[in-house]
C-alpha atoms as a PDB file:
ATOM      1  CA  UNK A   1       5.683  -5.138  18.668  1.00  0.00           C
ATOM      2  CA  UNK A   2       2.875  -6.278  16.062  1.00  0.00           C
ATOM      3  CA  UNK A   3       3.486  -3.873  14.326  1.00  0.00           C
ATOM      4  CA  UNK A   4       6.876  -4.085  13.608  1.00  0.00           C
ATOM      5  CA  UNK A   5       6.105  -7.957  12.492  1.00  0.00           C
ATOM      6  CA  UNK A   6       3.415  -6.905  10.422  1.00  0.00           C
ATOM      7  CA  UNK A   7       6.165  -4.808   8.197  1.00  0.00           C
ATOM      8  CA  UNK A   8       8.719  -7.966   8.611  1.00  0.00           C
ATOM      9  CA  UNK A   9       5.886 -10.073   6.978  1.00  0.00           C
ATOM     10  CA  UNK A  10       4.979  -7.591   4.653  1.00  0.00           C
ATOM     11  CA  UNK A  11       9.051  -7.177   3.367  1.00  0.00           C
ATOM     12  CA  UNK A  12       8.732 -11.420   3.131  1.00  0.00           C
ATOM     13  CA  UNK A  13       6.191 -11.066   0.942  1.00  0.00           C
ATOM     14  CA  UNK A  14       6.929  -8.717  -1.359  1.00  0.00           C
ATOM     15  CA  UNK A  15      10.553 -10.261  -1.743  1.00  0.00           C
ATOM     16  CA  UNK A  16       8.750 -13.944  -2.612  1.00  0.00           C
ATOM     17  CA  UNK A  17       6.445 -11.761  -5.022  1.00  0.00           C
ATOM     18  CA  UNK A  18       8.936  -9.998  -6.512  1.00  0.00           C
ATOM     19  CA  UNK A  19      11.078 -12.968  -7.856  1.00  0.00           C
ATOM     20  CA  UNK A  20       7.889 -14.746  -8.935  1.00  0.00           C
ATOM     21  CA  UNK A  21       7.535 -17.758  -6.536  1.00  0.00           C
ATOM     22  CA  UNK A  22       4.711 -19.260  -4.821  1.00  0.00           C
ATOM     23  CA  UNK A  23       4.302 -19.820  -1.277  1.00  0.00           C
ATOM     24  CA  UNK A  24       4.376 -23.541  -2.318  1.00  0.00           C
ATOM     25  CA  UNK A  25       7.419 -23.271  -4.614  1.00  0.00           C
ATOM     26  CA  UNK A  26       9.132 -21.621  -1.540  1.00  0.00           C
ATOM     27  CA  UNK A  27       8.163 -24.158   0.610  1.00  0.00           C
ATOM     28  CA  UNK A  28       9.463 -26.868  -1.092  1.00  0.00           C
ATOM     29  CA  UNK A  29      12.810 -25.445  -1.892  1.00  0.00           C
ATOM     30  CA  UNK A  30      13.122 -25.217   1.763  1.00  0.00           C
ATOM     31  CA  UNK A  31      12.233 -28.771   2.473  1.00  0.00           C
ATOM     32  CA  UNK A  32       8.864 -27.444   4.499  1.00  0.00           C
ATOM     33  CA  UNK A  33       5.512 -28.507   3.862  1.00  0.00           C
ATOM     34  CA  UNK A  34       3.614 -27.144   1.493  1.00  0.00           C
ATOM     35  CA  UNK A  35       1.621 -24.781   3.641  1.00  0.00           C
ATOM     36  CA  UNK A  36       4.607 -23.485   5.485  1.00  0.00           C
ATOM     37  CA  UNK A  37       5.254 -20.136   3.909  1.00  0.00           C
ATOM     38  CA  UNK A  38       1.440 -20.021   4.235  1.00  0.00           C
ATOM     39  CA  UNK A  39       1.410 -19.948   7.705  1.00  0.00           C
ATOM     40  CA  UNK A  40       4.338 -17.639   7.920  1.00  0.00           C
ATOM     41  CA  UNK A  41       3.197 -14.541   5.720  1.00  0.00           C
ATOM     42  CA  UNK A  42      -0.138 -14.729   7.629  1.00  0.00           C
ATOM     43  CA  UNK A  43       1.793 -14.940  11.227  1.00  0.00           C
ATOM     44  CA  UNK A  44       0.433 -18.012  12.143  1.00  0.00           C
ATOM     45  CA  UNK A  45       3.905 -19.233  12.373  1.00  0.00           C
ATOM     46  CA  UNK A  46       7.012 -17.188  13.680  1.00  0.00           C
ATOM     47  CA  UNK A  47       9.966 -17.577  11.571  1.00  0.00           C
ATOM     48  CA  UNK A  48      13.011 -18.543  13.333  1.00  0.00           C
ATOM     49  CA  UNK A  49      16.674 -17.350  11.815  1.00  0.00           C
ATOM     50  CA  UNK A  50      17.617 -19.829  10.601  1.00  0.00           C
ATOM     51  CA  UNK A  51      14.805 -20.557   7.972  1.00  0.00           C
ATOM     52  CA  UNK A  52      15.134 -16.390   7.554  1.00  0.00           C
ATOM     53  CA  UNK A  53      18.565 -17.284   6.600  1.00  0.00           C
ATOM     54  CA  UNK A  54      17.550 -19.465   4.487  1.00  0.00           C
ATOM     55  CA  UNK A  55      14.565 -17.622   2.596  1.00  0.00           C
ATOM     56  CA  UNK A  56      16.860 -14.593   2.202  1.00  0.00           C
ATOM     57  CA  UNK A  57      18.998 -16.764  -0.023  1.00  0.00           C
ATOM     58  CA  UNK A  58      16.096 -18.001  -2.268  1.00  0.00           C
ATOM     59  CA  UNK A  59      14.883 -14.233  -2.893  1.00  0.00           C
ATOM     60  CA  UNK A  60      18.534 -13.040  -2.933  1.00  0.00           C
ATOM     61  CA  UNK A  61      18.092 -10.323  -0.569  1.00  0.00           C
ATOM     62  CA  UNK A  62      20.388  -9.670   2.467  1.00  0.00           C
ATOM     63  CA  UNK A  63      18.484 -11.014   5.808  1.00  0.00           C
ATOM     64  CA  UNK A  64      18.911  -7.004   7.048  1.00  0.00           C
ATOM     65  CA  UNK A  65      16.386  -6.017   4.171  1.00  0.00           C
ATOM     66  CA  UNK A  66      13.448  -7.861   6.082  1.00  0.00           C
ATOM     67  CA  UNK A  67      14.130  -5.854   9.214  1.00  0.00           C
ATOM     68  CA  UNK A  68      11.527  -2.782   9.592  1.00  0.00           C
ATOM     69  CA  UNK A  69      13.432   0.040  10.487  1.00  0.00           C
ATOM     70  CA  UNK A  70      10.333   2.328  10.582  1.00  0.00           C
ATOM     71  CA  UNK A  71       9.578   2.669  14.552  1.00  0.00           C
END
């Protein structure tokens, strides 16, 4: 099962990376604190999906791309 998160957190980063925001910038536009995305690309924090929801409509990606489909 970690493994599978590690590739969900690795798709969330790549997306944030790819249309050039911070992990503060992303934050913010959520209404988080600062450190939130932080503590969510490094697994400290599970991401619920709701905020997935919402993070899939910042990078403009469908909330299906962050799903690892590799077994």
């Amino acid at each position: 099962m970690r493994d599978y998160y590690d590739g969900v957190l690795s798709k969330l980063i790549s997306a944030r990376e790819e249309v050039g925001l911070t992990q503060r910038e992303v934050s913010l536009r959520l209404g988080m604190a600062h450190s939130f995305m932080n503590k969510c690309e490094t697994g400290e924090r599970a991401i619920d999906v709701a905020e997935l929801w919402a993070i899939s409509k910042i990078y403009g990606k469908p909330i299906s791309f962050f799903a690892n489909d590799e077994p």
